[in-house]
Protein backbone atom coordinates (compact mmCIF):
# COMPACT_ATOMS: atom_id res chain seq x y z
CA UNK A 1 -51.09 -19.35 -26.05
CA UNK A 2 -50.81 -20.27 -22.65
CA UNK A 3 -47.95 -18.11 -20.01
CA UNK A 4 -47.85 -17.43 -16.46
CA UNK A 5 -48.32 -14.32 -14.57
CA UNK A 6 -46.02 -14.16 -11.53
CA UNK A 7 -46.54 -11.35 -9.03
CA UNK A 8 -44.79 -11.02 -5.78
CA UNK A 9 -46.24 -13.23 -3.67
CA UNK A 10 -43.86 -16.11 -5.43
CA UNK A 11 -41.37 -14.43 -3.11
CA UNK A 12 -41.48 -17.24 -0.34
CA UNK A 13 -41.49 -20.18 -3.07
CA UNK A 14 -37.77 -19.04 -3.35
CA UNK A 15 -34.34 -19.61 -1.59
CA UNK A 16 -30.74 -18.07 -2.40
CA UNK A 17 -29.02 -21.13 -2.29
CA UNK A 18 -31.28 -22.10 -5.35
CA UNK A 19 -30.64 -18.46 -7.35
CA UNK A 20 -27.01 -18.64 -6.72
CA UNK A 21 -27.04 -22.42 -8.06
CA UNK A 22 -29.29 -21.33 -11.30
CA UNK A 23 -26.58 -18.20 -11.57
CA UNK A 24 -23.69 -20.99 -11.97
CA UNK A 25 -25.40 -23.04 -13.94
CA UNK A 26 -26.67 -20.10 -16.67
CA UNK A 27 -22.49 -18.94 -16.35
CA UNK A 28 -22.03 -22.96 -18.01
CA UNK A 29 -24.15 -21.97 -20.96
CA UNK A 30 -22.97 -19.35 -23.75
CA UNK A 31 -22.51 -15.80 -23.20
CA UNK A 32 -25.29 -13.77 -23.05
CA UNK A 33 -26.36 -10.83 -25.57
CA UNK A 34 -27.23 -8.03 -24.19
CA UNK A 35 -28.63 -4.78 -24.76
CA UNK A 36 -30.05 -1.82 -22.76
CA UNK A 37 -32.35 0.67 -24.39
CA UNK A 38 -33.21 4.09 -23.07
CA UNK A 39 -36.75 6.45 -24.07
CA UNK A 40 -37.36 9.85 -22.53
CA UNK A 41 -40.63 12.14 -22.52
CA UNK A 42 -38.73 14.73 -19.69
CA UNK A 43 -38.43 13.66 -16.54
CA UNK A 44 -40.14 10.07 -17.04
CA UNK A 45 -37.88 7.35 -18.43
CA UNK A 46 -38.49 3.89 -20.20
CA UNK A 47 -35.85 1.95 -19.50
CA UNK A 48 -35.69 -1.66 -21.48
CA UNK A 49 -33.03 -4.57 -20.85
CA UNK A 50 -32.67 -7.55 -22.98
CA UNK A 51 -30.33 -10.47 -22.54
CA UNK A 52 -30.65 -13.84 -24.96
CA UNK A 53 -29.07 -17.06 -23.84
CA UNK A 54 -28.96 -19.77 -26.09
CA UNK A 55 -30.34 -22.90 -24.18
CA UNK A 56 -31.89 -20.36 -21.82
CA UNK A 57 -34.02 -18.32 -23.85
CA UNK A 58 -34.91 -13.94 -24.13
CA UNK A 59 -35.80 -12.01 -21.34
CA UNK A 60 -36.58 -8.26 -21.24
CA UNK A 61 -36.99 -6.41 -18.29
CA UNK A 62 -38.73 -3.01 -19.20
CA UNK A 63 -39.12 -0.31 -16.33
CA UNK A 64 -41.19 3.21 -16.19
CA UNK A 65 -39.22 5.92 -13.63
CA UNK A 66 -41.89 8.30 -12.97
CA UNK A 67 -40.30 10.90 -10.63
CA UNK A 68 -43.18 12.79 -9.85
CA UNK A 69 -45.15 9.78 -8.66
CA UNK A 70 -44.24 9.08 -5.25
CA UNK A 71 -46.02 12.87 -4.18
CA UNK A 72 -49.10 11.06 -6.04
CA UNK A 73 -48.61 8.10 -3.98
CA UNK A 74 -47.72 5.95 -6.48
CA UNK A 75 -44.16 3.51 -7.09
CA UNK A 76 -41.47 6.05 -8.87
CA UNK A 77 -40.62 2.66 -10.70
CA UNK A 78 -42.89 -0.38 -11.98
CA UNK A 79 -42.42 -2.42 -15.18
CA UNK A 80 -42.67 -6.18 -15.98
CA UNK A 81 -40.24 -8.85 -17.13
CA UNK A 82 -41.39 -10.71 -20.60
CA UNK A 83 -39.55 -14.08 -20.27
CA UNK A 84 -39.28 -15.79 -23.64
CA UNK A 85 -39.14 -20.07 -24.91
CA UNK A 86 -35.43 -20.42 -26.51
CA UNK A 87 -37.12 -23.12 -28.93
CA UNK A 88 -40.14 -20.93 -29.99
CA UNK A 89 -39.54 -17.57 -28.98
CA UNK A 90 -43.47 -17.44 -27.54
CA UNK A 91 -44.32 -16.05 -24.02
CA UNK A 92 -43.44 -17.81 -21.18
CA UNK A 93 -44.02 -15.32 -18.20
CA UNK A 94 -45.12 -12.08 -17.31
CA UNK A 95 -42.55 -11.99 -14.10
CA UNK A 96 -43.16 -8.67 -11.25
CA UNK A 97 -40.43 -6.40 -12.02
CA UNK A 98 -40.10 -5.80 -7.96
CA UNK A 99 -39.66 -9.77 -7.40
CA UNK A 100 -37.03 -10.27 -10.28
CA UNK A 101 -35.00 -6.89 -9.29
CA UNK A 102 -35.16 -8.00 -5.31
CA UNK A 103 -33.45 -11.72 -5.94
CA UNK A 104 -31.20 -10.55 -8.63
CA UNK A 105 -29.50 -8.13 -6.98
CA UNK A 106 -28.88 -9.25 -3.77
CA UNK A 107 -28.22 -12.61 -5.17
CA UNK A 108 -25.78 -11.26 -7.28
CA UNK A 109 -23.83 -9.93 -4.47
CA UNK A 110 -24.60 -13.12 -2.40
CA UNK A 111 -23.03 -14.94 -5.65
CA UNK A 112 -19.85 -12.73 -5.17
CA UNK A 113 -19.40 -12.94 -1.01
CA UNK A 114 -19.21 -16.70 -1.35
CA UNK A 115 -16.88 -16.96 -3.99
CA UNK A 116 -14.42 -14.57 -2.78
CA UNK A 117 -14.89 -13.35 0.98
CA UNK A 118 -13.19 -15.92 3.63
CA UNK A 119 -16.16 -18.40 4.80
CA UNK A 120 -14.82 -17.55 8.41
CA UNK A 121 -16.27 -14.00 8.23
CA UNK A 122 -18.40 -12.63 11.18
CA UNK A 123 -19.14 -9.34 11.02
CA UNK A 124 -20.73 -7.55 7.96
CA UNK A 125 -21.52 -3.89 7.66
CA UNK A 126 -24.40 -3.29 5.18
CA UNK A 127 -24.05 0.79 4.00
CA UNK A 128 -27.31 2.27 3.06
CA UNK A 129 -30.60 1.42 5.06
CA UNK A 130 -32.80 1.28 2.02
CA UNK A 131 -34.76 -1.31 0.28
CA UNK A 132 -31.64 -2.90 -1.49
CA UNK A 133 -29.92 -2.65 1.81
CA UNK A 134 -32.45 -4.61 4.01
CA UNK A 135 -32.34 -7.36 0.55
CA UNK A 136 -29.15 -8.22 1.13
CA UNK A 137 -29.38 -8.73 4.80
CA UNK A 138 -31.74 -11.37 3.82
CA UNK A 139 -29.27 -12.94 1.55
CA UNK A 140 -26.15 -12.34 3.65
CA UNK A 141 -27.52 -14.26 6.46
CA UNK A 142 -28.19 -17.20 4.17
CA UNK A 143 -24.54 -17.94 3.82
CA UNK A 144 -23.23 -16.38 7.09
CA UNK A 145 -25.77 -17.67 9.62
CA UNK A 146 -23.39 -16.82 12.47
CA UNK A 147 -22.46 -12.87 11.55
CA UNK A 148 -23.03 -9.76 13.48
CA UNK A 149 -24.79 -7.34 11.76
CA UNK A 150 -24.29 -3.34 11.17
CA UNK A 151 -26.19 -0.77 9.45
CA UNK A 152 -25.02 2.68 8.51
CA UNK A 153 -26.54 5.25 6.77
CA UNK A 154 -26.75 9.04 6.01
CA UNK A 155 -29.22 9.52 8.41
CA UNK A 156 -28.55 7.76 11.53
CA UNK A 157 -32.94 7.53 11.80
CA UNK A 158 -32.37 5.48 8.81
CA UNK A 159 -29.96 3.27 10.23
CA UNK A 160 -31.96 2.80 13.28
CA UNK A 161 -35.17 2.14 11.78
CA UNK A 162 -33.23 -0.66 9.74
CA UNK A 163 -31.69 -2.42 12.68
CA UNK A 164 -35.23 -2.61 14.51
CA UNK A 165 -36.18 -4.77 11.72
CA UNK A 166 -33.19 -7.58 12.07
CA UNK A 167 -32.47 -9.53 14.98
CA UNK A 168 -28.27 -9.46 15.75
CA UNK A 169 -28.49 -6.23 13.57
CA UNK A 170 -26.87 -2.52 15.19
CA UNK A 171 -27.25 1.06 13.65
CA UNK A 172 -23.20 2.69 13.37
CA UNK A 173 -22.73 6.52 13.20
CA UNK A 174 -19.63 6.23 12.23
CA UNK A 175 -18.86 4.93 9.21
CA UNK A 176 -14.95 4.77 9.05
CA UNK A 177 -14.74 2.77 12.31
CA UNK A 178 -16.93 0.35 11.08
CA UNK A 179 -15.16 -0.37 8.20
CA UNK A 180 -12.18 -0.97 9.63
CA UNK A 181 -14.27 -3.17 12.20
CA UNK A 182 -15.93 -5.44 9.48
CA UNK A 183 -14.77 -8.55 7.43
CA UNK A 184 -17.20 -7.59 4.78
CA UNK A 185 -18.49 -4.61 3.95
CA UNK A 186 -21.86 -4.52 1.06
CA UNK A 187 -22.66 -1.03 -0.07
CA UNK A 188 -26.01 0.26 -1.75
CA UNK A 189 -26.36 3.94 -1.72
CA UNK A 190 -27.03 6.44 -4.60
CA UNK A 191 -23.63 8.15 -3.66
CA UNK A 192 -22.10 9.98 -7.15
CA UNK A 193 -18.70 10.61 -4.68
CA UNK A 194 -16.64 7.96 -2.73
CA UNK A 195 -17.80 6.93 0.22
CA UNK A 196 -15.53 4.44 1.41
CA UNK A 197 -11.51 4.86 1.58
CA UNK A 198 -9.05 2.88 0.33
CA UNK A 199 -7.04 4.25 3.07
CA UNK A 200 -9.81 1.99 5.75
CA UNK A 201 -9.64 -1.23 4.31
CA UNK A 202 -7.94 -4.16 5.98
CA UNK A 203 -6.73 -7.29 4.77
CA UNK A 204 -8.71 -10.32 4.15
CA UNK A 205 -11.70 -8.10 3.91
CA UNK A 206 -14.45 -8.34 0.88
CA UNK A 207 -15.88 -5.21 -0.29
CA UNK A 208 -19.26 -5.50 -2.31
CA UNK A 209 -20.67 -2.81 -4.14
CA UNK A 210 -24.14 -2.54 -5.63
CA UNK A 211 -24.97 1.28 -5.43
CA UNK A 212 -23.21 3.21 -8.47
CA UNK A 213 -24.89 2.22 -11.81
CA UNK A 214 -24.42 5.24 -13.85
CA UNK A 215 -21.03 6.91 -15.31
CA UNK A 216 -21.06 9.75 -12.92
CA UNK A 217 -21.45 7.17 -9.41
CA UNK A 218 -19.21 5.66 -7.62
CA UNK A 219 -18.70 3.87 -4.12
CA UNK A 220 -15.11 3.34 -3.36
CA UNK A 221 -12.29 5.72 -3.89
CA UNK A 222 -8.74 5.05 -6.60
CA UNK A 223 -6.82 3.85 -3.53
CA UNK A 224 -9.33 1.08 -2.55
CA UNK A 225 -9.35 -0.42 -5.99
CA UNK A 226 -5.59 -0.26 -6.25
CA UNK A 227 -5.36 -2.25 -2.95
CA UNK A 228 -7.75 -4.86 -3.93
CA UNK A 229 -8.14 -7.93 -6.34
CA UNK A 230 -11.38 -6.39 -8.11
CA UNK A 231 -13.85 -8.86 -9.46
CA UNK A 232 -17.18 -7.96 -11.41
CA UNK A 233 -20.41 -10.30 -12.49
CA UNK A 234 -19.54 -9.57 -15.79
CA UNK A 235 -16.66 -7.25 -17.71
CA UNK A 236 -19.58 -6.26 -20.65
CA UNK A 237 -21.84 -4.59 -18.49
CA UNK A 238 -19.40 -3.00 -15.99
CA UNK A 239 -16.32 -1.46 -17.49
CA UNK A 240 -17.16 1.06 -19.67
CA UNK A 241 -20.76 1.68 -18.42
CA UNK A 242 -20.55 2.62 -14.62
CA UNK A 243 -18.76 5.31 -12.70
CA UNK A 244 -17.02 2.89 -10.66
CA UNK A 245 -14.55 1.57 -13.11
CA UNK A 246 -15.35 3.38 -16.26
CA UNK A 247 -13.49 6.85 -14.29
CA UNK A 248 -10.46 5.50 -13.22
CA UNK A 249 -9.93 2.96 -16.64
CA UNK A 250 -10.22 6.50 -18.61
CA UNK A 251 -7.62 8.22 -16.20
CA UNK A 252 -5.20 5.34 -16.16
CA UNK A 253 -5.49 4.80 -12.50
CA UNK A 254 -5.79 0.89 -13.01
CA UNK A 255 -5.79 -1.29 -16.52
CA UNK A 256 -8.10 -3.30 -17.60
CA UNK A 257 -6.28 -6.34 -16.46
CA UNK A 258 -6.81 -4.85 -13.36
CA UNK A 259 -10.51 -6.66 -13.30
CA UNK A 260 -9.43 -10.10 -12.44
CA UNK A 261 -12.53 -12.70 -13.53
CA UNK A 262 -16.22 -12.31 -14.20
CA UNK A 263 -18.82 -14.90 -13.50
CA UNK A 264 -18.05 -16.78 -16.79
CA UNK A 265 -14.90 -17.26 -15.24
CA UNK A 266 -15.68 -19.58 -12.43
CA UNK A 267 -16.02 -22.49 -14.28
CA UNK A 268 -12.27 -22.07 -15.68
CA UNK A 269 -11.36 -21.59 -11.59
CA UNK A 270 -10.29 -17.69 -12.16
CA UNK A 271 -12.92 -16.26 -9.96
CA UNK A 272 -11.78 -16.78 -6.47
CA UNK A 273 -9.82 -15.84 -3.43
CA UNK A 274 -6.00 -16.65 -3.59
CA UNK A 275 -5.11 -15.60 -0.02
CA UNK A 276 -6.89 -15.18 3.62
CA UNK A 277 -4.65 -11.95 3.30
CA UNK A 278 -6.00 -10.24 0.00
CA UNK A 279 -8.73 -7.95 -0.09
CA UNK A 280 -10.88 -8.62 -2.58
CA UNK A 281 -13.62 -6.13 -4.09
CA UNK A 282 -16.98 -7.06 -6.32
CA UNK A 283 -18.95 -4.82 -8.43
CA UNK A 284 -22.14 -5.56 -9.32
CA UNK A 285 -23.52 -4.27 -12.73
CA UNK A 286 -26.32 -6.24 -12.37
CA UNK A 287 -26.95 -6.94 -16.12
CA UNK A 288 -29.37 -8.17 -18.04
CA UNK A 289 -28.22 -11.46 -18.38
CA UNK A 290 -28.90 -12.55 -14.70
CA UNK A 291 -32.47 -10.30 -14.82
CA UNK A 292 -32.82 -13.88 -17.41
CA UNK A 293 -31.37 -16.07 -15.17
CA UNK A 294 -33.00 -14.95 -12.18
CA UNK A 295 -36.46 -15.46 -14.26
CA UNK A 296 -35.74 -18.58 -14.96
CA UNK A 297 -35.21 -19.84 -11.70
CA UNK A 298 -38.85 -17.82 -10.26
CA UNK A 299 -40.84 -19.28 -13.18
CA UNK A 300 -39.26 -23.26 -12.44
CA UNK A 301 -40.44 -22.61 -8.83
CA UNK A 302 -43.91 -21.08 -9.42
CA UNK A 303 -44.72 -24.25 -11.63
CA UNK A 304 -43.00 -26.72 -9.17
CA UNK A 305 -45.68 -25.23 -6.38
């Protein structure tokens, strides 16, 4: 049986104009299953995602979180995705769990931004300098050539260390101003309280959010969803699974109607902006489905070479 192994250096055979295109495409096809599964031996963690799209084929994307491994100086997280034929069911790919989780989830916010924030946006404030965070300046700048750049994050070293990196890029201290300052704002941070304020946001703005991805996380406070058309990448893997809506759905603060469209509602014409006026909010979940779609797209590219 013949499959590929794809490590990371198929990073520059890619584009994000090409993942969002293979994520609109895969949204055509029918819904995904999913599944998550979860095995524990104390602190470590096996964490196993599967998503099967008919006319797409199986992908599972299985990941080891080994806390105590960074003070050994090794990854806290590694893992592989197993991309499967739809027609056969054999092995495909062996994909690098890094490469697939890099394009997916920036290019699942990218997906979002041009869908719903205004195309004449110019200044962008990413919020938390990490890995994630320096991801989607890549992918930001793909669609918004012309935008100004700001970094904050909980340590203004962070922030400054980040903006070194990017040309037009500037580390902010304070977070509130440049909120209010910003046309859209793309949050990554491992925050379990709200870090952003309703109360801040403008109109016309877009607010991304990648960061929360567990029932006790969130980003963005009661009053910013209430003031914002909320969109996610997909209702299944995002309402009753992460912090950020699953809290205020069980406390009545907003309905489930409140969650205008998912990705499988583009092609209908329900996920969009309405107004230059409205704010409009996107939470990634991130599933499974576009870990599938996303390897996919790497594995047409690595042959193509």
């Amino acid at each position: 049986m013949k499959f590929e192994v794809i490590e990371f250096e198929a990073d520059s055979l890619l584009s994000w104009d090409g993942l969002c295109e293979t994520f609109l495409e895969g949204h055509k096809l029918p819904k995904a299953e999913i599944d998550d599964t979860f095995l524990y031996r104390g602190k470590d963690t096996l964490l196993s995602r599967a998503a099967w799209i008919d006319g797409m084929g199986i992908a599972v994307k299985s990941a080891t979180i080994y806390p105590d491994n960074p003070a050994k100086g090794t990854p806290m997280i590694n893992g592989a995705v197993s991309l499967f034929s739809d027609s056969e069911g054999t092995l495909d790919a062996l994909i690098d769990f890094h490469l697939v989780t890099k394009w997916k989830t920036a290019g699942d916010s990218l997906l979002g931004a041009k869908l719903l924030a205004r195309p004449d946006s110019r200044k962008i404030l990413i919020v938390g300098a990490g890995t994630v965070g320096r991801n989607l300046r890549s992918a930001y700048v793909s669609a918004f050539p012309d935008a100004e750049f700001m970094v904050w994050n909980r340590t203004s070293a962070g922030a400054e260390a980040f903006a070194l990196e990017f040309e037009n890029t500037v580390a902010v201290t304070d977070l509130q101003a440049a909120v209010v300052d910003a046309d859209i704002v793309t949050s990554a941070t491992m925050s379990t309280e709200p870090l952003i304020m309703g109360e801040w946001l403008k109109p016309g703005q877009h607010i991304d959010l990648i960061g929360a991805y567990r029932p006790d996380m969130r980003e963005v406070d009661d009053t910013a969803l209430l003031r914002s058309r909320v969109f996610v990448d997909s209702r299944d893997t995002t309402l009753d699974h992460i912090g950020e809506l699953k809290t205020p759905l069980a406390e009545s603060v907003i309905s489930r109607e409140h969650v205008v469209a998912d990705f499988y509602d583009v092609k209908t014409g329900g996920f969009k902006r309405t107004s230059a006026d409205e704010i409009t909010l996107f939470k990634n979940g991130g599933g499974a489905h576009l870990d599938l779609m996303t390897s996919r797209y790497i594995l047409k590219a690595w042959i193509s070479r």
